[in-house]
N, C-alpha and C. Protein backbone atom coordinates (compact mmCIF):
# COMPACT_ATOMS: atom_id res chain seq x y z
N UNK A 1 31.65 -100.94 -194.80
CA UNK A 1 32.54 -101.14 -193.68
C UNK A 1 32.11 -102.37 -192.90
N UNK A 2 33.44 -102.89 -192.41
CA UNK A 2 32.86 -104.13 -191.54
C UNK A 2 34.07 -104.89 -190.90
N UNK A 3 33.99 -105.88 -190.62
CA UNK A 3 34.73 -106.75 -190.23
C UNK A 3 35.54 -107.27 -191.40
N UNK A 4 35.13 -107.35 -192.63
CA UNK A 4 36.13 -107.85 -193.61
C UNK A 4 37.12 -106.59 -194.32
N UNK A 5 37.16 -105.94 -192.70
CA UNK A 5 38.15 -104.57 -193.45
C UNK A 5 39.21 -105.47 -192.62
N UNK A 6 39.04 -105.79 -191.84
CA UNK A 6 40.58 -106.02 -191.00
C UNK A 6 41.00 -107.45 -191.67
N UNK A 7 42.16 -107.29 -191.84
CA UNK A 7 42.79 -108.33 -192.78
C UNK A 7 42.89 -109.60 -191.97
N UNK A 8 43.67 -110.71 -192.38
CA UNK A 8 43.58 -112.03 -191.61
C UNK A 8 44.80 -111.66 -190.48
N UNK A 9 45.85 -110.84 -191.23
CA UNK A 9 47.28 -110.38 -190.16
C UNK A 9 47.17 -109.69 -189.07
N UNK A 10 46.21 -108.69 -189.18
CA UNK A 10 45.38 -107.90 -188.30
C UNK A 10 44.95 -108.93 -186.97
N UNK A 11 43.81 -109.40 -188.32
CA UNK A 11 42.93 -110.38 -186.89
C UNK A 11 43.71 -110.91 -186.12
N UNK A 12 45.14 -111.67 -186.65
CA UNK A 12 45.63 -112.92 -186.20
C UNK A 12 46.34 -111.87 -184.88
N UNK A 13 47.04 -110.78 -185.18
CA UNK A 13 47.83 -109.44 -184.25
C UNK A 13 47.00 -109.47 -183.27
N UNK A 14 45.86 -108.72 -183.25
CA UNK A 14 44.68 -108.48 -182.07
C UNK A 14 44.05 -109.91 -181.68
N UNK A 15 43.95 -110.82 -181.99
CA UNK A 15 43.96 -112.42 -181.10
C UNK A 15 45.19 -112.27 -180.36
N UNK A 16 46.43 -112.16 -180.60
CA UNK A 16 47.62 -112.30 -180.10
C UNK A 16 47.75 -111.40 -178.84
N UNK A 17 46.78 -110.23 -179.38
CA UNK A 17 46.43 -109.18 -178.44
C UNK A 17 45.70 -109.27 -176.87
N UNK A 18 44.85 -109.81 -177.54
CA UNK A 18 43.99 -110.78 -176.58
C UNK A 18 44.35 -111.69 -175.58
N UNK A 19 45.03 -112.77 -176.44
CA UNK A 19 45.82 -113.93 -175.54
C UNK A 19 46.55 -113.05 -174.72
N UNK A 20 47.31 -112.12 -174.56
CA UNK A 20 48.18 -111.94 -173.66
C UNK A 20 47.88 -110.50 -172.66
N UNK A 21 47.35 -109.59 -173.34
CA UNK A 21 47.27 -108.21 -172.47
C UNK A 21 45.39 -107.99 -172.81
N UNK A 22 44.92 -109.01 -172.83
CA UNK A 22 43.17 -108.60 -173.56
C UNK A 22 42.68 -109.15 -172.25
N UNK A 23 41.14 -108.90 -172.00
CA UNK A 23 40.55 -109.23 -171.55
C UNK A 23 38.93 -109.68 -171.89
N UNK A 24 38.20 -110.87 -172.08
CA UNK A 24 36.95 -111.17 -172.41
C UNK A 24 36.06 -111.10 -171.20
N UNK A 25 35.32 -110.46 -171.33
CA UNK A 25 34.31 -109.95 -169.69
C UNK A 25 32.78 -110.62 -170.33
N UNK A 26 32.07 -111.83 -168.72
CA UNK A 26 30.59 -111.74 -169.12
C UNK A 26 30.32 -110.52 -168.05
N UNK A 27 29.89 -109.46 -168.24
CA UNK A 27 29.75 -108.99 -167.12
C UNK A 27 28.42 -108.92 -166.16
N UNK A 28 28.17 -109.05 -165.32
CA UNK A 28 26.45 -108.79 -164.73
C UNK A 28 26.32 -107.72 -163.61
N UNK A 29 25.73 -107.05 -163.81
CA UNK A 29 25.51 -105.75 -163.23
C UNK A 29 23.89 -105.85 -162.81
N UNK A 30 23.69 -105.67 -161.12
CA UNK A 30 22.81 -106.15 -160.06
C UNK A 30 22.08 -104.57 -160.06
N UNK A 31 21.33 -103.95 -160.60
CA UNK A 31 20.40 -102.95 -160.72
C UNK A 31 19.84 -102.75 -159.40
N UNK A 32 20.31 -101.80 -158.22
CA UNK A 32 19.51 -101.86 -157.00
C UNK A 32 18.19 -101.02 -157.07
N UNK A 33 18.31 -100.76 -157.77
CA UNK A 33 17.08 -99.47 -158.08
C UNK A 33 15.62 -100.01 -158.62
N UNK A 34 15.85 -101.01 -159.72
CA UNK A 34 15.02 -101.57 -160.41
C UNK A 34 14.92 -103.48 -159.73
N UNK A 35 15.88 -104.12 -158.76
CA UNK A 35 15.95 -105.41 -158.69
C UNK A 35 15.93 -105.88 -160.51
N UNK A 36 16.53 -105.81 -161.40
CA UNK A 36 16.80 -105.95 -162.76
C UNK A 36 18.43 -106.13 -162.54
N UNK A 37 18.59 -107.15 -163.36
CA UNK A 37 20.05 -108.07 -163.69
C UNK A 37 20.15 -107.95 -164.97
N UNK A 38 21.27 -107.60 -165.44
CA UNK A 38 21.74 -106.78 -166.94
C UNK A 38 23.33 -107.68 -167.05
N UNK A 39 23.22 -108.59 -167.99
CA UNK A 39 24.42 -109.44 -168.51
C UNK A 39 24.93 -108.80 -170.19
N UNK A 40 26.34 -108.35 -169.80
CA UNK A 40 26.85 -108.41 -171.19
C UNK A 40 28.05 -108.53 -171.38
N UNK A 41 28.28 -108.19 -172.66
CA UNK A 41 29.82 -108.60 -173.70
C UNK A 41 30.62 -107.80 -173.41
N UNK A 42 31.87 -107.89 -172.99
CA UNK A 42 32.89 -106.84 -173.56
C UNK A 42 34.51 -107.19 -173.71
N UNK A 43 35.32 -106.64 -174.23
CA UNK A 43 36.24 -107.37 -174.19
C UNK A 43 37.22 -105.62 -174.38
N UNK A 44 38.51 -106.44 -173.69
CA UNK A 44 39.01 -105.26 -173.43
C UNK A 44 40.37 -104.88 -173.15
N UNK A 45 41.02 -104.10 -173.83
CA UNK A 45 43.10 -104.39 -173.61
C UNK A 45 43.50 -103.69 -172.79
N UNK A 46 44.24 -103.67 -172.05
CA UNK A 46 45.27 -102.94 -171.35
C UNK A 46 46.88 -102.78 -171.82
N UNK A 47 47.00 -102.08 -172.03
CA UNK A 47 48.79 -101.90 -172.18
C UNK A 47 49.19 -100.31 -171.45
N UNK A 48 50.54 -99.89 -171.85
CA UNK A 48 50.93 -99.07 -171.48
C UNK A 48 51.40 -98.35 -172.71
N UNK A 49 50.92 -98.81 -173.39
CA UNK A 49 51.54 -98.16 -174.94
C UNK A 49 50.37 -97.45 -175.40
N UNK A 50 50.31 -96.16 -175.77
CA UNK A 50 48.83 -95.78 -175.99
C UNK A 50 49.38 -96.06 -177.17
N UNK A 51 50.49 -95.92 -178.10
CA UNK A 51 50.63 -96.53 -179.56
C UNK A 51 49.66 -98.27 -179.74
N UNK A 52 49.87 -98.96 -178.99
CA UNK A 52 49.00 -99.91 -178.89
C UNK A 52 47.42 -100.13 -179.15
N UNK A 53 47.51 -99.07 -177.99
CA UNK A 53 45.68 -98.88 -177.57
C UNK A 53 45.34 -98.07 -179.44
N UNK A 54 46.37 -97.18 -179.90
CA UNK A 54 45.88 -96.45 -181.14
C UNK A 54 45.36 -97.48 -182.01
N UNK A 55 46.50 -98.44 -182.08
CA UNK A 55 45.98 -99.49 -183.19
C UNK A 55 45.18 -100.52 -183.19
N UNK A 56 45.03 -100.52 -181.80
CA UNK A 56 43.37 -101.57 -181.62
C UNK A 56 42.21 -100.74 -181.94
N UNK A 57 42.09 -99.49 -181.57
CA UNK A 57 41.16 -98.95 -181.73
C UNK A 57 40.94 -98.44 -182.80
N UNK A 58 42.17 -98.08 -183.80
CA UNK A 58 41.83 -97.58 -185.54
C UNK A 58 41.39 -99.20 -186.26
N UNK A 59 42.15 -100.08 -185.78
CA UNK A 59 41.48 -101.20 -186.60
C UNK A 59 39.96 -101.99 -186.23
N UNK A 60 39.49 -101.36 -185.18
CA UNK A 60 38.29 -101.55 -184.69
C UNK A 60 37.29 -100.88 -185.45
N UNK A 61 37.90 -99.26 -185.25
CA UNK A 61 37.40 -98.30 -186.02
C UNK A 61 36.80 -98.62 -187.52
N UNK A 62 38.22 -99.58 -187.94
CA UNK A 62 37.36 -99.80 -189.39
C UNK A 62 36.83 -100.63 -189.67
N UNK A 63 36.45 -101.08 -188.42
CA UNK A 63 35.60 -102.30 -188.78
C UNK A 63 33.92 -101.30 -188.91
N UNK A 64 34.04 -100.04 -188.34
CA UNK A 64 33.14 -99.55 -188.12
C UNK A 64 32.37 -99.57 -186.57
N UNK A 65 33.02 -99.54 -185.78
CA UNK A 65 32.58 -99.92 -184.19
C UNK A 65 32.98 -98.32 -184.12
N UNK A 66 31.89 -97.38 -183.94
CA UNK A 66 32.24 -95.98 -183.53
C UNK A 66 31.38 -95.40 -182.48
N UNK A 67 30.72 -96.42 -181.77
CA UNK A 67 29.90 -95.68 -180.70
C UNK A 67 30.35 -96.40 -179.46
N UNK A 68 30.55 -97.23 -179.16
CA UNK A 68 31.26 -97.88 -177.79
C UNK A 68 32.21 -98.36 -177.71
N UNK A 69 33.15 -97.36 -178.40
CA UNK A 69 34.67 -97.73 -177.85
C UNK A 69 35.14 -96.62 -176.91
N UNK A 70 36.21 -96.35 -175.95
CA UNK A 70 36.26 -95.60 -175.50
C UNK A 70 38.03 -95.98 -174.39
N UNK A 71 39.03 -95.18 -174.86
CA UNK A 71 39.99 -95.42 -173.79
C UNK A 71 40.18 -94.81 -172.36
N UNK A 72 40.47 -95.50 -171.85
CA UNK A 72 40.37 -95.10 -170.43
C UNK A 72 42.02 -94.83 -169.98
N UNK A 73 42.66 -93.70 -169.62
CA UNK A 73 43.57 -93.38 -168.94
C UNK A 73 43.71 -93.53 -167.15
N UNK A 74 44.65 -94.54 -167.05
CA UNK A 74 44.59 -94.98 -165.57
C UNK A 74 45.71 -94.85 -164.92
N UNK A 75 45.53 -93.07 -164.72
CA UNK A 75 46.98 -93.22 -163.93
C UNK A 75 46.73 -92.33 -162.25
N UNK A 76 46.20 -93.07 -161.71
CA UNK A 76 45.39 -92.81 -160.47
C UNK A 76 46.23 -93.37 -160.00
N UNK A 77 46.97 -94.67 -159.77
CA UNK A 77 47.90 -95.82 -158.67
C UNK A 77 49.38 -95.08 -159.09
N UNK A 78 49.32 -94.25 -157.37
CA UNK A 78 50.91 -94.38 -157.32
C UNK A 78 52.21 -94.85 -157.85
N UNK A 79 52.05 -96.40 -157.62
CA UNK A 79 52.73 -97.22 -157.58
C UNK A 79 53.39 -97.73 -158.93
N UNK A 80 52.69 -97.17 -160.06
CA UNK A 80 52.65 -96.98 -160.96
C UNK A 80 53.77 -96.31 -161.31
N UNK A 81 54.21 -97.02 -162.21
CA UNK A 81 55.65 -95.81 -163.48
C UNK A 81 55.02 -95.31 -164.63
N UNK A 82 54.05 -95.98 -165.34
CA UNK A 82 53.45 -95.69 -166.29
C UNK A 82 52.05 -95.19 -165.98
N UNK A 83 51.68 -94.58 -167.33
CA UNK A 83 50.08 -94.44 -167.67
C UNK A 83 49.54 -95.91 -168.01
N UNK A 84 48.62 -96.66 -167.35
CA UNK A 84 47.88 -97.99 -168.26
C UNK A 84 46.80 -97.21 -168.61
N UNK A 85 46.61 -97.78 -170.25
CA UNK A 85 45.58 -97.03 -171.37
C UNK A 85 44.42 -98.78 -170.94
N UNK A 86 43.44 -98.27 -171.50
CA UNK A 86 42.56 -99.29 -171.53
C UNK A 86 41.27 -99.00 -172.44
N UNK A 87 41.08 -100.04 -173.58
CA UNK A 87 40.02 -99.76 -174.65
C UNK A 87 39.10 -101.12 -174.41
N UNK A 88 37.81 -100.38 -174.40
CA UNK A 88 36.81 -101.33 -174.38
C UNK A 88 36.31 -101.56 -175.60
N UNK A 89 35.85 -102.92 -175.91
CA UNK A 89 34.46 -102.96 -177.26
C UNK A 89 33.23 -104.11 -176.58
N UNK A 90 32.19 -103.54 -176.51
CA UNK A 90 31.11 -104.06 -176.31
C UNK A 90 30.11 -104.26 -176.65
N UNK A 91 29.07 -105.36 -176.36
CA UNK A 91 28.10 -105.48 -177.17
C UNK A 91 28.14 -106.47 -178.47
N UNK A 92 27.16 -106.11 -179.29
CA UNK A 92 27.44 -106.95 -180.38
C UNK A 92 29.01 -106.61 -181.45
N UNK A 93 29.36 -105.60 -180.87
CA UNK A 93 30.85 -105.29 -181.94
C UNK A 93 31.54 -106.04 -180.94
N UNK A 94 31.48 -106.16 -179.34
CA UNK A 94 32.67 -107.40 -178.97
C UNK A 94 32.44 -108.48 -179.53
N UNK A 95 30.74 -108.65 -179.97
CA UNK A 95 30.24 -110.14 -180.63
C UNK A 95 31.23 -110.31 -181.77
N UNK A 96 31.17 -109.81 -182.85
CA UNK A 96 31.84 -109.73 -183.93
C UNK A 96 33.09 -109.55 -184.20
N UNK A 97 33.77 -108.74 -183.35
CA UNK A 97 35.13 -109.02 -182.80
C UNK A 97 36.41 -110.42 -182.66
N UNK A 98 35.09 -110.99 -181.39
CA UNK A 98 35.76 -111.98 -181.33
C UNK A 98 35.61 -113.65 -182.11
N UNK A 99 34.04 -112.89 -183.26
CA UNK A 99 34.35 -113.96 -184.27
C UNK A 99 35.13 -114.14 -185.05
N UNK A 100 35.57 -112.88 -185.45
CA UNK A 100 36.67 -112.70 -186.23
C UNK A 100 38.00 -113.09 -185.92
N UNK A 101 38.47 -112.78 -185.17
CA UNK A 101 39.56 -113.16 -184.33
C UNK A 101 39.83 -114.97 -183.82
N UNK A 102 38.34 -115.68 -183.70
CA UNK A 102 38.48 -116.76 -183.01
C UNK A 102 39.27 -117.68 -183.68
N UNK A 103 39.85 -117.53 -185.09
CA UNK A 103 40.53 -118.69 -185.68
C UNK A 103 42.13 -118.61 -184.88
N UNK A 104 42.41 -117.44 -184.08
CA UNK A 104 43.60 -117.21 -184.24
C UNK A 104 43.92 -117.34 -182.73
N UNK A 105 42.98 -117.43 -182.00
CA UNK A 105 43.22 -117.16 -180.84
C UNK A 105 43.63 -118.39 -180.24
N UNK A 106 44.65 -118.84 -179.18
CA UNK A 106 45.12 -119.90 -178.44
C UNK A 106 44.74 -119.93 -177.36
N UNK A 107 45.31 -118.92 -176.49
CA UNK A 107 45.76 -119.00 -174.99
C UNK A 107 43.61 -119.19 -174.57
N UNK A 108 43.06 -118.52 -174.86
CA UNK A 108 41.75 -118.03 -174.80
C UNK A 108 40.89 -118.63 -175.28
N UNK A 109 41.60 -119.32 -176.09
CA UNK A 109 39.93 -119.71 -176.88
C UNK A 109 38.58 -119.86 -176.25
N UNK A 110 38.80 -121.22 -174.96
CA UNK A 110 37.36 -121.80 -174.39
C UNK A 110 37.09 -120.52 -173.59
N UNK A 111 37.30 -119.12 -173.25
CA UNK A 111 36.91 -118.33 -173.21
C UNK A 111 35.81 -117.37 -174.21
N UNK A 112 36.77 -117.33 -175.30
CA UNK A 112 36.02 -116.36 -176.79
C UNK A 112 34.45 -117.35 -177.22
N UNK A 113 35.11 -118.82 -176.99
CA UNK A 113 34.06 -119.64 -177.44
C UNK A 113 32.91 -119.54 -176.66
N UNK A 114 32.97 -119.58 -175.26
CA UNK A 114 32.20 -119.26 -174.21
C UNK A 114 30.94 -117.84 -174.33
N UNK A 115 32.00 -116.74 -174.87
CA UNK A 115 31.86 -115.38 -174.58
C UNK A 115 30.41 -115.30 -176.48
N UNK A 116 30.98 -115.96 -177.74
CA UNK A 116 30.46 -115.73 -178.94
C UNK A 116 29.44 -116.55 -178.79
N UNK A 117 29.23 -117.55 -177.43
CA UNK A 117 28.15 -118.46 -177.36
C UNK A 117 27.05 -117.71 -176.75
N UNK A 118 27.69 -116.40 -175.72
CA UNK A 118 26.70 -116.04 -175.19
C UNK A 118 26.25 -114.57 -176.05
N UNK A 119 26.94 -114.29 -176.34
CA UNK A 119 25.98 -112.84 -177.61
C UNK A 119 25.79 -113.78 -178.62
N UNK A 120 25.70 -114.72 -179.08
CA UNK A 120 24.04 -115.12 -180.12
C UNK A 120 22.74 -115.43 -179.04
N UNK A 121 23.31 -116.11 -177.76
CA UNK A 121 22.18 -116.71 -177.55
C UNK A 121 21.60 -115.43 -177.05
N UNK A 122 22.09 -114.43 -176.32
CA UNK A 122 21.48 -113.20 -175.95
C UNK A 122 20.53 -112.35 -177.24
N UNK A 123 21.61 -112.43 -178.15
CA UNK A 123 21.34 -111.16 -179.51
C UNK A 123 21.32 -110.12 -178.84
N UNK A 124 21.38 -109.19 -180.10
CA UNK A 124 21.74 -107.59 -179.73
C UNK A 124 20.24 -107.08 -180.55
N UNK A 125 19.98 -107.06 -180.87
CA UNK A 125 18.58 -106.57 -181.40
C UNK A 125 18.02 -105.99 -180.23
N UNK A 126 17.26 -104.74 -181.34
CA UNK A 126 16.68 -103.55 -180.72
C UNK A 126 15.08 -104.09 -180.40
N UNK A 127 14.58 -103.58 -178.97
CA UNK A 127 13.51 -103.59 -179.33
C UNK A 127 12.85 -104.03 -177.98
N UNK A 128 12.02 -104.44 -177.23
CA UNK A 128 11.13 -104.77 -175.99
C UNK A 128 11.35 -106.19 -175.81
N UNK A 129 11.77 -106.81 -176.59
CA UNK A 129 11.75 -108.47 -175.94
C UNK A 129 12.10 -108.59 -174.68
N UNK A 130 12.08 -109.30 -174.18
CA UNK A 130 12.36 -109.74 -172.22
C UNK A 130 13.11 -110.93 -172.70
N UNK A 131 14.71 -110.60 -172.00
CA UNK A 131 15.39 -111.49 -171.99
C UNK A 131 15.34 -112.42 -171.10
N UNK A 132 14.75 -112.00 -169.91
CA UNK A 132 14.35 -112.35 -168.76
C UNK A 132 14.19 -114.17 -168.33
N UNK A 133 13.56 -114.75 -169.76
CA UNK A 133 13.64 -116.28 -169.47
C UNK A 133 15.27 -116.72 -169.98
N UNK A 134 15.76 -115.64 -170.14
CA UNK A 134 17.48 -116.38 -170.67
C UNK A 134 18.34 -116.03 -169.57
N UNK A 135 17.84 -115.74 -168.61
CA UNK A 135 18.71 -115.09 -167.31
C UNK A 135 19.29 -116.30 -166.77
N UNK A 136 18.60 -117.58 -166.02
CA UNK A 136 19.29 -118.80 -165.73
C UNK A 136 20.44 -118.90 -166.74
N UNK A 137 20.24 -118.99 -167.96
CA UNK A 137 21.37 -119.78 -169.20
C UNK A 137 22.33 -118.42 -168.73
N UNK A 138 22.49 -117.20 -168.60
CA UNK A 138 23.38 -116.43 -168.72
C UNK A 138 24.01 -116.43 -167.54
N UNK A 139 23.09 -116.40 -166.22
CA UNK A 139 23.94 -116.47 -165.01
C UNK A 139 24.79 -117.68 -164.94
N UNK A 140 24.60 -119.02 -165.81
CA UNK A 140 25.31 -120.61 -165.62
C UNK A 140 26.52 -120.19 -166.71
N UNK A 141 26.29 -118.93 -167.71
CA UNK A 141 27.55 -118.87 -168.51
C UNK A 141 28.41 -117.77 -167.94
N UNK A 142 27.86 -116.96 -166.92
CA UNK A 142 28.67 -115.83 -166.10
C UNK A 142 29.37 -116.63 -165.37
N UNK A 143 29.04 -117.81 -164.41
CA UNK A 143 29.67 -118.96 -164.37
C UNK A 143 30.72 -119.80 -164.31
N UNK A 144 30.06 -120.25 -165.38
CA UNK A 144 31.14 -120.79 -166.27
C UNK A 144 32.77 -120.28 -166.83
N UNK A 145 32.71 -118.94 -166.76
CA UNK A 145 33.44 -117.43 -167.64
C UNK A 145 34.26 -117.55 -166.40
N UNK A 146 33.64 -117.62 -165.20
CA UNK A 146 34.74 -117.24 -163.84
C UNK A 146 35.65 -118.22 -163.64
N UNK A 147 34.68 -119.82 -163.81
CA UNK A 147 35.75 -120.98 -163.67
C UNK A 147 36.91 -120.41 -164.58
N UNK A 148 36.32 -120.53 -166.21
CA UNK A 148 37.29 -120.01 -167.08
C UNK A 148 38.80 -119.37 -166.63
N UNK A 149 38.13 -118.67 -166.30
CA UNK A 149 39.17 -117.39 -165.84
C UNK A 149 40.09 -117.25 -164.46
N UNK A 150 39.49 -118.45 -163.81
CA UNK A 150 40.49 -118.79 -162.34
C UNK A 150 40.01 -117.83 -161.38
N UNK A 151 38.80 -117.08 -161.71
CA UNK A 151 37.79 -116.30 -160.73
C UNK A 151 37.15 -116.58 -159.54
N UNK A 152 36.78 -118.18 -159.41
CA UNK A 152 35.86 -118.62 -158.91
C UNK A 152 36.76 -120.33 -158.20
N UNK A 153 36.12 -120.32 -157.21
CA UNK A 153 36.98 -121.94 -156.37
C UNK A 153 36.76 -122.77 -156.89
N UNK A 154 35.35 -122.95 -157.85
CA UNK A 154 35.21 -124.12 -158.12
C UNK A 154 36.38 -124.67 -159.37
N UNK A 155 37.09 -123.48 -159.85
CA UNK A 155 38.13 -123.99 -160.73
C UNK A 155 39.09 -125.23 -160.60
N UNK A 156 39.41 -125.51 -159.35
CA UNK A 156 39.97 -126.99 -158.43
C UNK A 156 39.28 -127.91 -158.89
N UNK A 157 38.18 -128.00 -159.27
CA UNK A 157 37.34 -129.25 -159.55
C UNK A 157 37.94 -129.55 -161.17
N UNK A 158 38.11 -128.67 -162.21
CA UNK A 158 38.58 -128.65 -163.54
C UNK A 158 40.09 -129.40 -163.34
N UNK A 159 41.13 -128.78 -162.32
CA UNK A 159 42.46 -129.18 -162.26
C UNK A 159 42.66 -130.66 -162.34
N UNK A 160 41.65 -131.12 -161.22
CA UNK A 160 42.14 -132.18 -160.96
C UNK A 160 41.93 -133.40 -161.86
């Protein structure tokens, strides 16, 4: 099982997926307990179609991603007509994800490119290493991810 289960039509579908109702997250999460800063991958769809959410997540599935996927039912907002479904993949399966996908992707790319730059330089490997001297490079690509994304003011400086 792997990534060369999902076909090129697939990939090219879930890029398409991406570009428009997906989301690529660096995320960093501020540990008050420990003063410890925790940066990672995830990427993630929203629709209102749980038929949707089914088929991102069975073709994820066969890629073999079976421990951190998980949909989220969000129908808490009033305001709301629908249920929004929402599937996460994180970690090194968002790593691999969005390598797969990156030939196809448009709207996103200097995002995915951004996002596959930062799970190698992180790695997912098990084990005691201290990422700790890669924290500068990750907080300048958490960053970077916000300009990306029209998150952050300094995006005005890119426009002009």
């Amino acid at each position: 099982m792997g990534l060369d289960n999902i076909s090129d039509v697939d990939a090219a579908y879930i890029a398409g997926v991406i570009d428009c109702d997906g989301c690529v997250h660096l995320v960093r999460r501020d540990s008050k307990r420990n003063r410890n800063i925790q940066y990672s991958l995830e990427v993630s769809f929203s629709n209102t179609s749980i038929e949707l959410i089914d088929y991102l997540r069975e073709q994820c599935l066969l890629a073999g991603y079976t421990f951190t996927n998980k949909v989220i039912q969000q129908d808490n907002r009033s305001h709301r007509k629908h249920i929004c479904y929402t599937y996460r993949v994180s970690g090194e399966n968002a790593l691999l994800l969005l390598q797969r996908v990156l030939p196809f992707i448009v709207a996103k790319r200097e995002q995915v490119r951004l996002a596959i730059r930062f799970g190698l330089t992180k790695g997912f490997q098990q084990g005691s290493k201290s990422l700790t001297p890669l924290y500068p490079i990750f907080q300048q690509m958490y960053e970077d991810m916000r300009v990306l994304k029209g998150t952050d003011d300094r995006r005005k400086v890119y426009e002009r």
